[in-house]
Protein backbone atom coordinates (compact mmCIF):
# COMPACT_ATOMS: atom_id res chain seq x y z
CA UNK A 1 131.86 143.91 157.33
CA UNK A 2 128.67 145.47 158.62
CA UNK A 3 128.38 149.60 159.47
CA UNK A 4 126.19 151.63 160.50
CA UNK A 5 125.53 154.88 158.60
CA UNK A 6 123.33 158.00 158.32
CA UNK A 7 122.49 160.04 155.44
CA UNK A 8 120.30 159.47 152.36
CA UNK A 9 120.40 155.73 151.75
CA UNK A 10 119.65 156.61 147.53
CA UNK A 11 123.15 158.23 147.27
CA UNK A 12 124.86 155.54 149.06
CA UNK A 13 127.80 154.19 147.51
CA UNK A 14 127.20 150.28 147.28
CA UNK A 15 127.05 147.60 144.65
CA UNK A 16 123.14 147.19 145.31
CA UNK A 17 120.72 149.15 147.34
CA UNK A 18 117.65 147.55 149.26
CA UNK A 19 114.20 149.11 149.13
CA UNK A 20 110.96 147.63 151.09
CA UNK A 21 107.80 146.82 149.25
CA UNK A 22 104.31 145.55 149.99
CA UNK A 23 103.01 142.66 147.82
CA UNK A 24 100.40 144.35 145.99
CA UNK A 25 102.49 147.19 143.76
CA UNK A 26 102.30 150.29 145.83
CA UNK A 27 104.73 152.64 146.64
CA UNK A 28 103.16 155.24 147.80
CA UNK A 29 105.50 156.95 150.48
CA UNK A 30 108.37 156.95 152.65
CA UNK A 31 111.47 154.93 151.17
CA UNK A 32 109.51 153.49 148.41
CA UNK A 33 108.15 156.15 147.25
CA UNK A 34 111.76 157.56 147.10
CA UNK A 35 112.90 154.91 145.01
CA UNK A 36 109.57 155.02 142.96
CA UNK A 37 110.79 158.83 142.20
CA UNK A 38 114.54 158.11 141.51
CA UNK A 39 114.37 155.02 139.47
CA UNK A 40 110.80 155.13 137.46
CA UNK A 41 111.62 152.23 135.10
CA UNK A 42 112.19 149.90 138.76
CA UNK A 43 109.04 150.63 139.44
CA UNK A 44 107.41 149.85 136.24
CA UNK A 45 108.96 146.63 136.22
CA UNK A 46 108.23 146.03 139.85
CA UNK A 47 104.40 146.42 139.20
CA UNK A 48 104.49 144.24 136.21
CA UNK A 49 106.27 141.55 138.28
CA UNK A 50 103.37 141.68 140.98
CA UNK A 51 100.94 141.60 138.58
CA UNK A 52 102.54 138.52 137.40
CA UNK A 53 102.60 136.94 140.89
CA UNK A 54 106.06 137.41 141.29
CA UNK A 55 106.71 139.74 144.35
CA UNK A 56 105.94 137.45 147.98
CA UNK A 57 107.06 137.66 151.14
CA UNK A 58 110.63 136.06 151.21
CA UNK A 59 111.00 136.40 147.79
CA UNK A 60 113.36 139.15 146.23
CA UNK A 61 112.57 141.28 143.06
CA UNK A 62 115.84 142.49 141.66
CA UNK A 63 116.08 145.37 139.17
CA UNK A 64 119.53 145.37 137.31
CA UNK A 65 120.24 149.32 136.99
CA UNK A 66 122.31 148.93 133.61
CA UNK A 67 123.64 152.11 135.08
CA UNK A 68 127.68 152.84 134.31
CA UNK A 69 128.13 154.48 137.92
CA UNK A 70 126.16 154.31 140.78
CA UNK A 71 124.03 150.42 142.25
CA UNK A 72 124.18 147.68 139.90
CA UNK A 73 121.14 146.21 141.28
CA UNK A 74 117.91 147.61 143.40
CA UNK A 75 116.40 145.00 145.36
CA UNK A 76 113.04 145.01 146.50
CA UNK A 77 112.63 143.99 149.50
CA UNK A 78 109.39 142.55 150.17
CA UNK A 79 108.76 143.48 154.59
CA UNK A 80 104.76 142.83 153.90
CA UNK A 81 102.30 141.72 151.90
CA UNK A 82 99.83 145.18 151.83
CA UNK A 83 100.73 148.78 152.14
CA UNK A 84 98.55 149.20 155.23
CA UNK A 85 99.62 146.30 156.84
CA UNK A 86 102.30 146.29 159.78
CA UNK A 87 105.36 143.96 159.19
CA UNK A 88 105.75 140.62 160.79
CA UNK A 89 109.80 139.32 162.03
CA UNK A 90 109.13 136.30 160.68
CA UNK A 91 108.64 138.18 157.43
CA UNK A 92 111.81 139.95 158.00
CA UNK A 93 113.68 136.71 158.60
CA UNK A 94 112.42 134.64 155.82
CA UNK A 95 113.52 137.76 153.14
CA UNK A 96 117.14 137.92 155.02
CA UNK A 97 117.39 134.24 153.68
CA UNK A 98 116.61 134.83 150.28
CA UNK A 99 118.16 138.40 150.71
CA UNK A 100 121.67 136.96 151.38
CA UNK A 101 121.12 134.29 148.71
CA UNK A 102 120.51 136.64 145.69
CA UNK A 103 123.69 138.21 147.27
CA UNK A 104 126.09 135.32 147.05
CA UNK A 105 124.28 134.19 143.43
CA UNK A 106 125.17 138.09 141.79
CA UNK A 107 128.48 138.31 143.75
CA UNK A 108 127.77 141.53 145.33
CA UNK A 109 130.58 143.08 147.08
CA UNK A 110 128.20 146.04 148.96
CA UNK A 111 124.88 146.62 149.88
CA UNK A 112 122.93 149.39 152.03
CA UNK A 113 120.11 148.49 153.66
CA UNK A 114 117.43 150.42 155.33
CA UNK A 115 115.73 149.66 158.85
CA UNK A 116 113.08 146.77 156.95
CA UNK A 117 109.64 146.63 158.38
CA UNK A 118 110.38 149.75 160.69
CA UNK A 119 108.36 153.37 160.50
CA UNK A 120 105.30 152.45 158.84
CA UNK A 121 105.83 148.61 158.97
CA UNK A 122 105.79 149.19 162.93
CA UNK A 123 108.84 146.51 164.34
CA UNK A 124 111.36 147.78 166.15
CA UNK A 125 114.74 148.53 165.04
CA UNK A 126 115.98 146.68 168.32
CA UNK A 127 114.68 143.86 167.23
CA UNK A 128 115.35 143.88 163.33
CA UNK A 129 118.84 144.63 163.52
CA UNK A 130 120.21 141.75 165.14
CA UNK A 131 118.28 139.46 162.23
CA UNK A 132 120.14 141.71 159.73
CA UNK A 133 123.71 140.66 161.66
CA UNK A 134 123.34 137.27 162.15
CA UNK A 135 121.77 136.77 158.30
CA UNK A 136 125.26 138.94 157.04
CA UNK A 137 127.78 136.73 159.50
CA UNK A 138 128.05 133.75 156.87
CA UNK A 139 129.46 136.87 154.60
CA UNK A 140 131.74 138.71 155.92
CA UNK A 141 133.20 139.66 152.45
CA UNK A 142 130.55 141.77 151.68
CA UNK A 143 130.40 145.29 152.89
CA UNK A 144 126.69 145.75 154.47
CA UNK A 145 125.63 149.44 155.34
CA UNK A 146 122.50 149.51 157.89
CA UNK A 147 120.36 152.58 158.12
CA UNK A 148 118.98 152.79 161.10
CA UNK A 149 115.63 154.75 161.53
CA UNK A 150 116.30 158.60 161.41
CA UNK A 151 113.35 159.95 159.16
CA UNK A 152 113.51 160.89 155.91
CA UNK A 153 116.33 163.43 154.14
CA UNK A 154 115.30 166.91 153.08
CA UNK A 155 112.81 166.86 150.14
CA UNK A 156 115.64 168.77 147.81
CA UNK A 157 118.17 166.03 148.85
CA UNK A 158 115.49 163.31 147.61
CA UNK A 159 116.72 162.09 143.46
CA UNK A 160 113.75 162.71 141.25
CA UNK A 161 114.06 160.83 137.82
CA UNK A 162 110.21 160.71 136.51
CA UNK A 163 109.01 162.39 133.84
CA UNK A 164 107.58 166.03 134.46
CA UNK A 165 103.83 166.04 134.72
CA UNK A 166 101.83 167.56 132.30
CA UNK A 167 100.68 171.19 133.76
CA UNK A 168 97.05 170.59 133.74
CA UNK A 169 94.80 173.44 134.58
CA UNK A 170 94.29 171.89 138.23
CA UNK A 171 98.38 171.83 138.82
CA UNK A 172 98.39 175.13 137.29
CA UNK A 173 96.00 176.51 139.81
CA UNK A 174 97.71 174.75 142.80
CA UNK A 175 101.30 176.12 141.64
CA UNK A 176 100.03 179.77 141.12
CA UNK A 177 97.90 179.82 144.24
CA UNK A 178 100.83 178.96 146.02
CA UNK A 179 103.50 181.30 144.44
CA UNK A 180 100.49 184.20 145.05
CA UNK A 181 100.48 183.11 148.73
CA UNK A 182 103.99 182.81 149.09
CA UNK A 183 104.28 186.57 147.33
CA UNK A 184 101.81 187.80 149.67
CA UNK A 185 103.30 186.33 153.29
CA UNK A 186 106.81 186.39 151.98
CA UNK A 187 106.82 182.83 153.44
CA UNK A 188 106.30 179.60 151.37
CA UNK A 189 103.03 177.97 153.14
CA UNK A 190 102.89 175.14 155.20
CA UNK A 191 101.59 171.97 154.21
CA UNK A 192 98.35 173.08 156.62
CA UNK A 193 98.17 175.94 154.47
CA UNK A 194 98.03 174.51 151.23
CA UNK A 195 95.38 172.32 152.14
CA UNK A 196 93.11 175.20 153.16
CA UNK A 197 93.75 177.03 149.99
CA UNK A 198 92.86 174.72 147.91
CA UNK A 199 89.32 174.00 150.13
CA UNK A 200 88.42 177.67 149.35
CA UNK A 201 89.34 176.78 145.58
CA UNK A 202 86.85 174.64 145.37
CA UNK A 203 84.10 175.98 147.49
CA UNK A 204 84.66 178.82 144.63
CA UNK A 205 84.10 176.72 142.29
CA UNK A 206 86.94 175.22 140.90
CA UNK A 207 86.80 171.35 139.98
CA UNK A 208 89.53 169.83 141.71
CA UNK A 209 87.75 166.59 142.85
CA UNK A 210 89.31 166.95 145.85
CA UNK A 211 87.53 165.20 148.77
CA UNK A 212 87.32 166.97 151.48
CA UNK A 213 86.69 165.74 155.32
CA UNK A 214 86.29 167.18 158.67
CA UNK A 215 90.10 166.18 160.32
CA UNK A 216 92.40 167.13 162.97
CA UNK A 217 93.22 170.32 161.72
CA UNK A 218 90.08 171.05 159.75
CA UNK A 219 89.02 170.09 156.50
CA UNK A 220 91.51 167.72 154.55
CA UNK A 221 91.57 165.74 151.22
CA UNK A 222 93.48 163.03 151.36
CA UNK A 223 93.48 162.93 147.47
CA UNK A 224 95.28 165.98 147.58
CA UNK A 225 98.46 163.75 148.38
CA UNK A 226 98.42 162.49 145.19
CA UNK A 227 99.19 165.42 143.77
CA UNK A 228 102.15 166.49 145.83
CA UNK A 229 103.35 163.19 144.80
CA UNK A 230 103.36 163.82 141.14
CA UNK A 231 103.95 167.34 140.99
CA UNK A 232 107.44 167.27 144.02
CA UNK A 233 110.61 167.47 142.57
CA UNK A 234 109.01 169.02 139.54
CA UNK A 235 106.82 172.21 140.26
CA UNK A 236 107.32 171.58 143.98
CA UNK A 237 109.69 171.30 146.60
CA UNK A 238 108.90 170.47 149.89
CA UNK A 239 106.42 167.52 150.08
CA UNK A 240 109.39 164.78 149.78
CA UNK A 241 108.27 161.40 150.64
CA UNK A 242 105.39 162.55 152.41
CA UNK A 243 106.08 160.72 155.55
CA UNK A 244 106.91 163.87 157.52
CA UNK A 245 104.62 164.24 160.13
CA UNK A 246 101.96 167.70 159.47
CA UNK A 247 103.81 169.96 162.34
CA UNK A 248 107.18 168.68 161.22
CA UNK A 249 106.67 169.14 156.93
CA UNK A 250 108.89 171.37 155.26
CA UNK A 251 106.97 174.29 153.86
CA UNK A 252 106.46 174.31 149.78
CA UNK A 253 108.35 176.11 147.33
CA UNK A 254 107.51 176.77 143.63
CA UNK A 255 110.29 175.80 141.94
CA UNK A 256 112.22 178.24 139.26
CA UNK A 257 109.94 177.70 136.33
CA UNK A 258 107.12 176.60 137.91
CA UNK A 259 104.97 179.82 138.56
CA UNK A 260 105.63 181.04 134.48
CA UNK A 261 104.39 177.70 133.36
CA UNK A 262 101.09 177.86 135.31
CA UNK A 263 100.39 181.86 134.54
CA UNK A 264 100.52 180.44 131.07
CA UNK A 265 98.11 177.73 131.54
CA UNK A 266 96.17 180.29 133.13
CA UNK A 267 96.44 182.60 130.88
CA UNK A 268 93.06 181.92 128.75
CA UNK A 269 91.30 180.61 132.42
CA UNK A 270 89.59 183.87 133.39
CA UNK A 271 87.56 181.65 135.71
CA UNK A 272 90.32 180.21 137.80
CA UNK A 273 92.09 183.29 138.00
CA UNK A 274 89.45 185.40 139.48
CA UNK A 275 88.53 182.20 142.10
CA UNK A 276 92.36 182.27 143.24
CA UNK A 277 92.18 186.18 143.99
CA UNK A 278 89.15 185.27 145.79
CA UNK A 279 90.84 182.85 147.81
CA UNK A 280 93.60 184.73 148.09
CA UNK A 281 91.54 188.22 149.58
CA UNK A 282 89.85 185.92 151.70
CA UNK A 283 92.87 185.00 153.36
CA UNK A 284 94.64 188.35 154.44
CA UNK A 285 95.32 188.92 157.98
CA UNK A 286 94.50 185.15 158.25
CA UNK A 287 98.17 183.86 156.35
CA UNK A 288 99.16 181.48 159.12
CA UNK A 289 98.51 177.81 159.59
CA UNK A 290 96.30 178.55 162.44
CA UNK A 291 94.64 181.47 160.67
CA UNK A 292 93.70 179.28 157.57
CA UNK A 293 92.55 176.26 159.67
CA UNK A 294 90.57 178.63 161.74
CA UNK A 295 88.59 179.95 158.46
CA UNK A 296 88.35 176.36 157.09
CA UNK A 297 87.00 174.85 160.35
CA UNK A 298 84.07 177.83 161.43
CA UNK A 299 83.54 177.89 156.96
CA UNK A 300 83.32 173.60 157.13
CA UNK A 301 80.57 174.00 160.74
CA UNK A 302 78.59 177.08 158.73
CA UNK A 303 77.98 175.27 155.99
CA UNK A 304 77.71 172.11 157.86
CA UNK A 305 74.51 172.70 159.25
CA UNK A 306 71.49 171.82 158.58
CA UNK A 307 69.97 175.37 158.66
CA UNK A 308 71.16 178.95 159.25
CA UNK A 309 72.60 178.42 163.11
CA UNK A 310 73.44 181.65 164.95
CA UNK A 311 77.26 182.47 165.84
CA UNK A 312 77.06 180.80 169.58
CA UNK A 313 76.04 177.52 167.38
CA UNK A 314 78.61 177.76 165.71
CA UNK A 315 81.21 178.59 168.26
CA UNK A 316 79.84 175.38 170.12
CA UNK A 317 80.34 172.82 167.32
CA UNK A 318 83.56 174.38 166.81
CA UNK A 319 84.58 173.94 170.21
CA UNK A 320 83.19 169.97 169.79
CA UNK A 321 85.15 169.17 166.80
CA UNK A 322 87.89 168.13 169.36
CA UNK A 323 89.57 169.30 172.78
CA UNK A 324 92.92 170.99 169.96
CA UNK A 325 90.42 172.91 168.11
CA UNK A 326 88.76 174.16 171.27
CA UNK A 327 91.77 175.32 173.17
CA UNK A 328 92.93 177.18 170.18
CA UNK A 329 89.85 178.64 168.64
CA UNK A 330 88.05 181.04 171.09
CA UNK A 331 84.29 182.96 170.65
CA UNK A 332 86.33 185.96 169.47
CA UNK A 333 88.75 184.27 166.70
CA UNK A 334 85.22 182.59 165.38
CA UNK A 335 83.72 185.61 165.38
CA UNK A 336 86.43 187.40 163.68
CA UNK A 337 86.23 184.39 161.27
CA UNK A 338 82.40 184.31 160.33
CA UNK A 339 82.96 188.43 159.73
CA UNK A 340 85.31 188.00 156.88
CA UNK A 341 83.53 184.87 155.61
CA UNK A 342 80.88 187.26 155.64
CA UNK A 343 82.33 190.22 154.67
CA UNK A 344 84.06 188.33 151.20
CA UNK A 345 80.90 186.42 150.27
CA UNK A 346 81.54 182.92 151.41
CA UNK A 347 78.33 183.00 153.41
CA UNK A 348 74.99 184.18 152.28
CA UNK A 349 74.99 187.45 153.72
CA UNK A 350 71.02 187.60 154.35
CA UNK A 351 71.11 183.93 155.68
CA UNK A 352 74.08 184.87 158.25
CA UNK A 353 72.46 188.05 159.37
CA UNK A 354 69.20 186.18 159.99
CA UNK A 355 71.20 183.70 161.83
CA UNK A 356 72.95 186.20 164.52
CA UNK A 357 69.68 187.43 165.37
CA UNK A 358 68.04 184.27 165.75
């Protein structure tokens, strides 16, 4: 029997539940990276098992759970062959066969499967469905639950079973700028938000070996993603999967716990403390997502330069850094920008001056 369902596909009640890999032992978001989270010691052997050659296209890797409730079996679903690669049907097709072999070979009465190859794999769920059907016909014994595509569950709905990350003094400055912020707005920032925080962090000094870039909505570090992963579920809540799209992310919330552990890691980092309160004056009367990006963005051009520019410079290259940016930034908002940049010290006060009267 085959039915379609909704929900979180992790707490589904089923004999074995499907998850979709690449080929090359990443799981770095959406569904896998939910499974990655719940069930650390799959992963583990899942990594070992491409390492070993083992994990192809059409080729299942099966992780018995040894668990007394809950999936017997988590089967990895291979829908194509790297993580930034887009799925192929005939990928789809030849896993269905092995799929619904490794089925009839462990007798399993139930399985829920997830839309394979779809979101970030890019087929179409019109099209991947009826493969998933026709494969299941020859067994009608066994109860099949499809997920269709839907997006991802709320990040506190999400299982997380890895080990809590050490609280290094770099997740201890992330956690306890955040809380600060959160204190100070009375709203837990948006993933926009955090990123701009911790750019100011390190323009103050702090080494986060973050890479920053010039991006849609100012600077970004990709890297930063990393640690969300890690730290989500344990210090965080918010950051999920990390397939939400930017406007659509949940905001993040430090978790009970969370802010005492990092104000003790802080405790004897006199350093990192006074660089957060920097940030953290900085950003009054700017605590939006737009106010932050707009700091970031005319603080990224400033410095960007190759010599002191005067404001209308700047206001131009903001302007160019795309159509967004220059419908939503106007002279006046980069002017009131550059003042408090100035104002707090994040640009040379003699070199800006020298610069508006150029």
């Amino acid at each position: 029997m085959i039915k379609s369902t909704s929900g979180n596909l992790l707490h589904a009640e089923a004999d074995a539940l499907v998850n979709t890999v690449n080929t090359v032992g990443v799981m770095g978001k959406g569904i896998a990276l939910q499974f990655k989270k719940a069930y650390p010691a799959m992963f583990d052997d899942y990594a070992r098992a491409v390492r070993d050659g083992d994990v192809s296209i059409g080729r299942m890797h099966i992780w018995p759970t040894e668990h007394m409730t809950g999936p017997r079996y988590i089967i990895n679903f291979p829908t194509k062959k790297h993580w930034r690669g887009s799925s192929r049907l005939s990928e789809i097709r030849a896993g269905l066969v092995d799929l619904t072999r490794v089925v009839r070979e462990l007798e399993i009465s139930s399985i829920a499967i997830p839309p394979l190859g779809c979101g970030n794999g890019g087929l179409s769920w019109s099209e991947v469905e009826p493969e998933i059907r026709v494969a299941f016909e020859a067994l009608p014994e066994v109860g099949v639950l499809l997920f269709p595509p839907a997006g991802a569950p709320r990040a506190s709905d999400m299982p997380t079973a890895t080990k809590t990350p050490e609280m290094t003094i770099g997740r201890a400055a992330f956690v306890d700028i955040l809380d600060r912020y959160t204190q100070q707005t009375m709203m837990p920032p948006t993933l926009i938000e955090s990123h701009k925080l911790m750019y100011f962090l390190q323009i103050a000094g702090e080494s986060l070996r973050l890479n920053f870039q010039a991006h849609h909505y100012g600077p970004y570090a990709d890297n930063l993603r990393h640690v969300l992963t890690a730290i989500e579920g344990h210090y965080l809540s918010g950051y999920g999967d990390g397939s939400a799209r930017v406007e659509e992310a949940e905001p993040l919330t430090v978790m009970p716990g969370a802010a005492a552990a990092a104000t003790s890691v802080l405790e004897h980092q006199p350093h990192t403390r006074e660089r957060i309160q920097h940030v953290l004056e900085l950003s009054e009367g700017f605590e939006s997502p737009y106010g932050l990006e707009l700091l970031a963005t005319v603080h990224w051009v400033a410095t960007h330069l190759p010599e002191p520019a005067p404001e209308h410079t700047i206001t131009q290259r903001v302007s160019e850094w795309s159509p967004r940016k220059a419908r939503m930034f106007t002279p006046e908002h980069v002017s009131t920008a550059l003042e408090a940049l100035r104002a707090h010290g994040w640009l040379h006060p003699v070199r800006e001056s020298l610069a508006r009267t150029s």
